[in-house]
N, C-alpha and C. Protein backbone atom coordinates (compact mmCIF):
# COMPACT_ATOMS: atom_id res chain seq x y z
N UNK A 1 -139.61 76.91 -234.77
CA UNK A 1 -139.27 75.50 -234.82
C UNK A 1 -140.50 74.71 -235.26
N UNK A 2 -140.44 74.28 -236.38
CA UNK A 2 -141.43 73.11 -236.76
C UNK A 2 -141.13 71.57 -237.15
N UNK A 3 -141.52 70.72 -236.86
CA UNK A 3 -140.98 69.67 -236.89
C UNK A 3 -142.74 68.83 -236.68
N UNK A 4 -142.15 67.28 -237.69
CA UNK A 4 -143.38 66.92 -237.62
C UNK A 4 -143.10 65.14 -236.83
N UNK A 5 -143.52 64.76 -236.33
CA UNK A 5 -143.27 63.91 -235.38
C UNK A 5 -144.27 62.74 -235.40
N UNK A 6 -143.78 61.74 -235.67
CA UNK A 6 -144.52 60.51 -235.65
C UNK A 6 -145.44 59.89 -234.39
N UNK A 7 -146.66 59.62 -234.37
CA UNK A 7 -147.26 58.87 -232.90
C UNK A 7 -146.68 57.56 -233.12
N UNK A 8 -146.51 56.95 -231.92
CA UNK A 8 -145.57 55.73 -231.81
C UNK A 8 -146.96 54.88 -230.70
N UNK A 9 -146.78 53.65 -231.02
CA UNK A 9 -147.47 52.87 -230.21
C UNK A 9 -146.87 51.57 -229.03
N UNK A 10 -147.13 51.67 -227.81
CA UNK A 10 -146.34 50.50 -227.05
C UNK A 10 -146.81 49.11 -227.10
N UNK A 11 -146.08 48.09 -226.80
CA UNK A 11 -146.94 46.71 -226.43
C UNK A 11 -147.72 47.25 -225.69
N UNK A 12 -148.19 48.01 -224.88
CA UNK A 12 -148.97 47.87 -224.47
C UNK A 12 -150.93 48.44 -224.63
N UNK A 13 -150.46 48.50 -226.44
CA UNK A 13 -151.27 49.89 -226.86
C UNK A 13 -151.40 51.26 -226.90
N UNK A 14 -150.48 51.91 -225.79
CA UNK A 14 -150.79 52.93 -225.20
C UNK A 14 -150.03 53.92 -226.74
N UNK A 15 -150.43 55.16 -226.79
CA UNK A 15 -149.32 56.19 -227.90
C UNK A 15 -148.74 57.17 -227.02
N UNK A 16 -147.51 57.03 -227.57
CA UNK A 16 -146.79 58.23 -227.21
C UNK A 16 -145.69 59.00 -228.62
N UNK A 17 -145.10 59.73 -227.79
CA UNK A 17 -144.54 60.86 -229.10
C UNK A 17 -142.35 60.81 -228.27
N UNK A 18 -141.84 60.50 -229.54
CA UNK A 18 -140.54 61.16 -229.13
C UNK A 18 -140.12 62.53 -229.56
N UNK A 19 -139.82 63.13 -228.61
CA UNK A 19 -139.30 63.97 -229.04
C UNK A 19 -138.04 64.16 -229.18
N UNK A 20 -137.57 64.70 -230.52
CA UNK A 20 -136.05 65.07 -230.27
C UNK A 20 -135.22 66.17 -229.40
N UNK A 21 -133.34 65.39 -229.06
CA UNK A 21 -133.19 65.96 -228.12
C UNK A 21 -132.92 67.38 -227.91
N UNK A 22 -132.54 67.43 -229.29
CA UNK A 22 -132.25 68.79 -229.32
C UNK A 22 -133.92 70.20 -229.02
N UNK A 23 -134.91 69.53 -228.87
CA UNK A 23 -136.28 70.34 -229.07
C UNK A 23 -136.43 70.47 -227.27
N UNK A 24 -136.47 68.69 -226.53
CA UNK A 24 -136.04 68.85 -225.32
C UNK A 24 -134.92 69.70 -224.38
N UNK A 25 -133.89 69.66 -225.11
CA UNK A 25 -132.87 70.66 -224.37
C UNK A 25 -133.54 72.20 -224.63
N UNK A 26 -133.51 72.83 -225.84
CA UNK A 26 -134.30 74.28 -226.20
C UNK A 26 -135.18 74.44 -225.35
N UNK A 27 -136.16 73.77 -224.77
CA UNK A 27 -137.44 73.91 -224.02
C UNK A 27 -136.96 73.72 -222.46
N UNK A 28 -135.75 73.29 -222.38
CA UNK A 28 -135.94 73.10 -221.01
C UNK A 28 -136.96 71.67 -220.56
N UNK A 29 -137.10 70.98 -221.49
CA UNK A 29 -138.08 69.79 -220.75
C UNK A 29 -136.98 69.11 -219.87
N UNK A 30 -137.59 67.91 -219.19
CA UNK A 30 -136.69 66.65 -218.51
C UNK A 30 -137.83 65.83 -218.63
N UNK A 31 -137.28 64.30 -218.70
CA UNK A 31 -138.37 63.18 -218.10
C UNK A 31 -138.89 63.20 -216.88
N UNK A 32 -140.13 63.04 -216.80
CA UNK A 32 -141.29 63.58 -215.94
C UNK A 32 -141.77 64.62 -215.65
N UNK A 33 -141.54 65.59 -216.56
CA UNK A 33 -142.64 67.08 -216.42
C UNK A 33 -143.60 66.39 -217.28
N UNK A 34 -144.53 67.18 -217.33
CA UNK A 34 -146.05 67.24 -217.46
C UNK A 34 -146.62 67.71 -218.35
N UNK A 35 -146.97 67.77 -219.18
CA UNK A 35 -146.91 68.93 -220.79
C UNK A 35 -148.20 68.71 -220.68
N UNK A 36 -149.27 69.97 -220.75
CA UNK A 36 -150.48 70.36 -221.79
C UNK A 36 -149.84 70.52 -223.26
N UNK A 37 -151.32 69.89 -223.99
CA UNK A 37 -151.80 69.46 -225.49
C UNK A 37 -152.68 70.38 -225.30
N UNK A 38 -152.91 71.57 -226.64
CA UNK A 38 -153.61 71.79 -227.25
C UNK A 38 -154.36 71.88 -228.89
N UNK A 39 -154.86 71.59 -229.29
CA UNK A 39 -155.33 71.30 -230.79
C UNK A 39 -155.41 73.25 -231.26
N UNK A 40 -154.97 73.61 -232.36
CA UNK A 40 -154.45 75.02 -233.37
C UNK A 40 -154.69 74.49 -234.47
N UNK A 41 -155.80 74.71 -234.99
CA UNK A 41 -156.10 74.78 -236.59
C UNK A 41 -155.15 73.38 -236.53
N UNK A 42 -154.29 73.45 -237.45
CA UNK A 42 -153.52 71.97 -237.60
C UNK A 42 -152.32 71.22 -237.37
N UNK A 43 -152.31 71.99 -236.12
CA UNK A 43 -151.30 72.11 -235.10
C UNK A 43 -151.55 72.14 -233.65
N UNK A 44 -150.41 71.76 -233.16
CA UNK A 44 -150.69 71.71 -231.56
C UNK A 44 -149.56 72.28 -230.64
N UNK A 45 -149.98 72.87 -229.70
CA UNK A 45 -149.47 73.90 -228.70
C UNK A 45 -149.14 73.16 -227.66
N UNK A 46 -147.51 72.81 -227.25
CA UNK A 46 -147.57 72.02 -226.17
C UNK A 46 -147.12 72.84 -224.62
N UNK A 47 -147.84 72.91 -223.62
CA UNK A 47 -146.58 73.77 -222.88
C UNK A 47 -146.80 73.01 -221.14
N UNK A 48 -145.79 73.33 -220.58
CA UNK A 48 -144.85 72.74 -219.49
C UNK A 48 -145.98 73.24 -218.18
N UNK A 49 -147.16 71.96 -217.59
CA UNK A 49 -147.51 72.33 -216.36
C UNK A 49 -146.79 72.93 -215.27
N UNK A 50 -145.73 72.10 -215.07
CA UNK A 50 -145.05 72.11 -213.56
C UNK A 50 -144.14 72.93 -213.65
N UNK A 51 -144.32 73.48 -214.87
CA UNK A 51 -142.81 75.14 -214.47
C UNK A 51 -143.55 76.14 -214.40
N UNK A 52 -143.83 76.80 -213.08
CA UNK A 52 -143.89 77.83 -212.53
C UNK A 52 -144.03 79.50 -213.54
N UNK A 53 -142.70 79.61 -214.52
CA UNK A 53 -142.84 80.69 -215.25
C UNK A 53 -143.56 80.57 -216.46
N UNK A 54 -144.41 79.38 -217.12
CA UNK A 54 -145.06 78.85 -217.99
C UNK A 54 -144.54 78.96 -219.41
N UNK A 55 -145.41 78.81 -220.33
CA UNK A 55 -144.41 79.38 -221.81
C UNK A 55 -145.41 80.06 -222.22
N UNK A 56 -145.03 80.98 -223.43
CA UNK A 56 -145.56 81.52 -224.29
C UNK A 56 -145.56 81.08 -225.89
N UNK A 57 -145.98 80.08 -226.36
CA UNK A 57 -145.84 79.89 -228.28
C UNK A 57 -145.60 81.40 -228.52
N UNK A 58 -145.11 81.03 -229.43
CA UNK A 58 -144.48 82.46 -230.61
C UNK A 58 -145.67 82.15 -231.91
N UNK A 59 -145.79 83.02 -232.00
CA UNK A 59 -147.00 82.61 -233.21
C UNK A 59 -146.36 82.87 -234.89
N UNK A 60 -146.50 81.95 -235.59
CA UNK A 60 -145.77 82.09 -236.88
C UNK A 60 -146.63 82.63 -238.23
């Protein structure tokens, strides 16, 4: 799955990212888990603090 995703900015300055729902359902996210960011050559690795069985990226 690759997909390239716009940073979005709030009134209040702050950035955030939408994700689509269909990427959220596949992953198993919900609003309010916790996601680690990591920087990959020119890409980024996101995966789920607060779930217990963690993830693994698939490497392409």
């Amino acid at each position: 799955m690759n997909y390239a995703l716009e940073i979005q900015e709030d009134s209040n300055g702050d950035y955030f990212i939408e994700f689509p729902t269909e990427i959220v359902e596949a992953l198993g996210w919900a609003e309010g888990d916790i996601l680690e960011w990591k920087l990959k050559g020119q890409g980024v690795i996101l995966s789920k603090l607060n779930d217990p069985t963690g993830y693994e990226p698939i490497e392409e």
